[in-house]
Protein backbone atom coordinates (compact mmCIF):
# COMPACT_ATOMS: atom_id res chain seq x y z
CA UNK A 1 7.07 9.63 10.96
CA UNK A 2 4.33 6.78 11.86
CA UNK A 3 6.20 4.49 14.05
CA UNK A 4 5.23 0.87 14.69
CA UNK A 5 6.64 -2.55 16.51
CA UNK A 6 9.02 -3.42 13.43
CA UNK A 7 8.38 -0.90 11.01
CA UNK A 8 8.05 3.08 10.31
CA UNK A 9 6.80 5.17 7.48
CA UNK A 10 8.15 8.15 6.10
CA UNK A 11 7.79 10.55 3.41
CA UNK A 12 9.48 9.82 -0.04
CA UNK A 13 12.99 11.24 -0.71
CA UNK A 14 14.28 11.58 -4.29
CA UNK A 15 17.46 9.49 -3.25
CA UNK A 16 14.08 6.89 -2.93
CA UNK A 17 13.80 7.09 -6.58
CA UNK A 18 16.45 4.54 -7.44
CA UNK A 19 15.40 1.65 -5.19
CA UNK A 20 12.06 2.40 -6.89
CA UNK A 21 12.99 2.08 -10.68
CA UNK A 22 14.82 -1.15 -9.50
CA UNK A 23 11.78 -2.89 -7.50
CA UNK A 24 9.17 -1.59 -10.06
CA UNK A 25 11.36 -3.02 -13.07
CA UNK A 26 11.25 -6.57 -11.46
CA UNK A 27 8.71 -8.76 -13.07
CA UNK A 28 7.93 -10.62 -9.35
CA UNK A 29 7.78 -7.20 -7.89
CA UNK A 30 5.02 -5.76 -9.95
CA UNK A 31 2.81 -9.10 -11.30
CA UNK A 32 0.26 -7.91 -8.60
CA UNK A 33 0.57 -4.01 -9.30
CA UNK A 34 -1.29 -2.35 -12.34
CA UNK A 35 2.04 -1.27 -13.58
CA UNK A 36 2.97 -3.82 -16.63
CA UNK A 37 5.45 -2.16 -18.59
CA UNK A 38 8.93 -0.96 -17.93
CA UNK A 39 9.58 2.37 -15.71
CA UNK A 40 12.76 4.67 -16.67
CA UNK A 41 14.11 7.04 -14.20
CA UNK A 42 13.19 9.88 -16.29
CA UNK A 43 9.31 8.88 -15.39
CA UNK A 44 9.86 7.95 -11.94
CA UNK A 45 11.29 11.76 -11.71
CA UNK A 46 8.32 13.13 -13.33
CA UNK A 47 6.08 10.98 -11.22
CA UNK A 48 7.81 12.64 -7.39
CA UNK A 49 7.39 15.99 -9.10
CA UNK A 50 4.23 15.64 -9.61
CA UNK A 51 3.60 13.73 -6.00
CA UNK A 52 5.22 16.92 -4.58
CA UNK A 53 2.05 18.75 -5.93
CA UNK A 54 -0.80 16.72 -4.47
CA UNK A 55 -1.99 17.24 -0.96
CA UNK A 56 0.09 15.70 1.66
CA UNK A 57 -2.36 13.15 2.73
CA UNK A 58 -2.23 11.57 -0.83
CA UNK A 59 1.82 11.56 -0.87
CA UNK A 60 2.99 7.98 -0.68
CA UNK A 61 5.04 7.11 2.58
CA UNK A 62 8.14 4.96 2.43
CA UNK A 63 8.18 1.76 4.14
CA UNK A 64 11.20 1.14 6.38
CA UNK A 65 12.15 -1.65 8.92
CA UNK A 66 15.07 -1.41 11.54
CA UNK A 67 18.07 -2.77 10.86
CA UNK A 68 21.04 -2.68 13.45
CA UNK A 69 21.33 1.16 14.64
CA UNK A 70 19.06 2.31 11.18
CA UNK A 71 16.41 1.64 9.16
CA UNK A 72 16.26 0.16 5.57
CA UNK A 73 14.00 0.99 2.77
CA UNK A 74 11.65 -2.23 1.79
CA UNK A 75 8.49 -0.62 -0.03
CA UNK A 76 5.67 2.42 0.15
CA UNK A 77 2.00 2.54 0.61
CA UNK A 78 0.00 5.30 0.12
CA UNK A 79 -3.67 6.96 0.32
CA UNK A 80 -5.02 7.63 -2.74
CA UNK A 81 -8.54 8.85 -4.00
CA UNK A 82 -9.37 10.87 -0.77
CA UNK A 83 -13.05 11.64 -0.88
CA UNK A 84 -13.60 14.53 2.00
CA UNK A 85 -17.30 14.29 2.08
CA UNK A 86 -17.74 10.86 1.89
CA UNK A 87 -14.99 10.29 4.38
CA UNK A 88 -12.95 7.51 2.37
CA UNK A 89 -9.82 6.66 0.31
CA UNK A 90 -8.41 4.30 -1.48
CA UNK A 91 -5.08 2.63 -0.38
CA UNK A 92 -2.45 0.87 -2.26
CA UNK A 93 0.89 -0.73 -0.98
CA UNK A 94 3.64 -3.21 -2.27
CA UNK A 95 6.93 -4.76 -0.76
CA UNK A 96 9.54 -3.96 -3.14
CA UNK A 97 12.48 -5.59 -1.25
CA UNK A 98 11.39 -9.72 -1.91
CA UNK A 99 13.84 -10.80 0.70
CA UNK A 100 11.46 -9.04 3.41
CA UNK A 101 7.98 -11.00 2.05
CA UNK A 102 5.99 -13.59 3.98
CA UNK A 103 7.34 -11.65 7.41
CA UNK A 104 4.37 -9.44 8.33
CA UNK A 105 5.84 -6.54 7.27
CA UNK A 106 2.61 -5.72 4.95
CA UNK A 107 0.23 -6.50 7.51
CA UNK A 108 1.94 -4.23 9.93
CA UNK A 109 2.29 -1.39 7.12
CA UNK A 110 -1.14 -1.49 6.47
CA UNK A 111 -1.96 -1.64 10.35
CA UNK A 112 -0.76 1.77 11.20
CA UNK A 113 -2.18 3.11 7.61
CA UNK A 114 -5.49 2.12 9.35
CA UNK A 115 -4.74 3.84 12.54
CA UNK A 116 -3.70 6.88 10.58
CA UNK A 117 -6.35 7.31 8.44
CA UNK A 118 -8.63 6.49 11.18
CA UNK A 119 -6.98 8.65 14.54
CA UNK A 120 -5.49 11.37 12.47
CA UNK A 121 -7.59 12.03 9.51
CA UNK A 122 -10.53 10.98 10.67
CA UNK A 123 -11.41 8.52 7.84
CA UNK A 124 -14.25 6.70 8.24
CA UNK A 125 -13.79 3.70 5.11
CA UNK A 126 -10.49 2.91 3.46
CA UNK A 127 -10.13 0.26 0.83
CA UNK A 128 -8.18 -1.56 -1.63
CA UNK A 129 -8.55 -3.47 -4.94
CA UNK A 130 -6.48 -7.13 -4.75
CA UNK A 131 -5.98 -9.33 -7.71
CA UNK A 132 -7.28 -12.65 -7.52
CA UNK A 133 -3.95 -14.35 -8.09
CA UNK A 134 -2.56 -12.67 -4.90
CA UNK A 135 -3.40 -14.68 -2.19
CA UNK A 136 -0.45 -13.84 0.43
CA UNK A 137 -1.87 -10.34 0.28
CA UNK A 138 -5.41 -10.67 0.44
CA UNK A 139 -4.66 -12.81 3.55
CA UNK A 140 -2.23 -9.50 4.88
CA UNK A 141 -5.06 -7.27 4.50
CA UNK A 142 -7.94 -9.94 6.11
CA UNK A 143 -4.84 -10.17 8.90
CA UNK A 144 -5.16 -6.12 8.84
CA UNK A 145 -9.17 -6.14 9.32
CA UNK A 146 -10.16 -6.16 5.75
CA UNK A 147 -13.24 -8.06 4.37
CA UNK A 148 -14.00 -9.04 0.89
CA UNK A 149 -16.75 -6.55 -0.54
CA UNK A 150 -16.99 -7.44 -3.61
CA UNK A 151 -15.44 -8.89 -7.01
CA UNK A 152 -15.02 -7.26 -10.50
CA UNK A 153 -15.13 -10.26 -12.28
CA UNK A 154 -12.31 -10.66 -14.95
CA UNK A 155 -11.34 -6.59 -14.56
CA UNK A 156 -7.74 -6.81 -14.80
CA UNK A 157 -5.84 -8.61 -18.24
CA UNK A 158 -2.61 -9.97 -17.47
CA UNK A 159 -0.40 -12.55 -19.32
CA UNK A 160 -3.02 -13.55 -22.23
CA UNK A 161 -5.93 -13.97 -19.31
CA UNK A 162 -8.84 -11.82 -17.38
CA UNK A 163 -8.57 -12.39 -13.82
CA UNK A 164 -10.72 -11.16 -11.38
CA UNK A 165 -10.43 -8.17 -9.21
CA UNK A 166 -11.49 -8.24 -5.55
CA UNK A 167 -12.76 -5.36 -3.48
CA UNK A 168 -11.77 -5.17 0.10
CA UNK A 169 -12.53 -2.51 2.68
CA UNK A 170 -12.20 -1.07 6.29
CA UNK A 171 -15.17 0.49 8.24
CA UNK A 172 -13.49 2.89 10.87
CA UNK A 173 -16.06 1.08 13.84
CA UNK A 174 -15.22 -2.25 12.29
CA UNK A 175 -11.29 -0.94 13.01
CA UNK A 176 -12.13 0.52 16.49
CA UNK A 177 -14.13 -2.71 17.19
CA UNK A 178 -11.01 -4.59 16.83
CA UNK A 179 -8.52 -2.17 18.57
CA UNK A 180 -10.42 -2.29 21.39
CA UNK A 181 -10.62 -6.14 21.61
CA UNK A 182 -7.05 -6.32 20.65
């Protein structure tokens, strides 16, 4: 488990699955994801089988925050797109559990992603893809060391509109930079 102030991650469980199908069926939940269409249980099962199969580094890990004596599922983030050579990946995140948004918890999740990548797998650029219309997390990821790279103008139809897509990385000395000064 990655342990941080308020938060840990851990690997996915099947018992996950559930809370899953619930979050990713609410419209609020996923109207920054790319999902956009309804997700049965039978295809979030086939999706963990298949996550069992990829390489550990690209197997989502489940957000949890404590709660009393325990810890309580809120959302997952994982590394996706690993490129070895070039020393990169892709990572994507969402905060199922609404009642926990607008605390930090993202920021924080994304925080020790960062140090992960960076400290254990030796990363050297990870970034993300934000829409737009998602301004409390493109502010979480600037609050996580992001910057805006660039913009794929109107890449992403939602709702009877194009919005755009912005492009938002991590340099592993831009990350070090900031570790040390912080």
């Amino acid at each position: 488990m990655i342990y941080g102030k308020r938060i840990r991650l851990r690997g996915v469980e099947q018992e996950d699955l559930i809370q899953f199908v619930t979050w990713l069926n609410d419209p609020e939940v996923i109207a920054n994801l790319e999902m956009y269409r309804p997700l049965s249980m039978a295809e979030e099962q086939h999706w963990f089988e298949g996550m069992l199969k990829r390489p550990p580094d690209e197997r989502p890990l489940v957000i949890e925050i404590s709660e009393g004596d325990g810890w309580r599922m809120i959302g997952n983030l994982s590394l996706l797109n690993i490129d070895w050579r070039n020393r990169s990946a892709e990572v994507g995140i969402f905060i199922g559990d609404k009642s926990c948004w607008n605390q930090g918890y993202g920021t924080e999740a994304m925080k020790l992603m960062l140090r992960h990548a960076f400290e254990m797998l030796n990363l050297n650029r990870v970034y993300l893809r934000v829409y737009e219309t998602n301004p409390r997390a493109i502010r979480a990821y600037q609050k996580a060391g992001y910057v805006v790279e660039g913009r794929d103008r109107q890449g992403e139809y939602r709702n009877g509109k194009y919005w755009d897509v912005i492009r938002m990385s991590v340099l592993h000395e831009e990350w070090k930079s900031a570790e040390d000064q912080g």
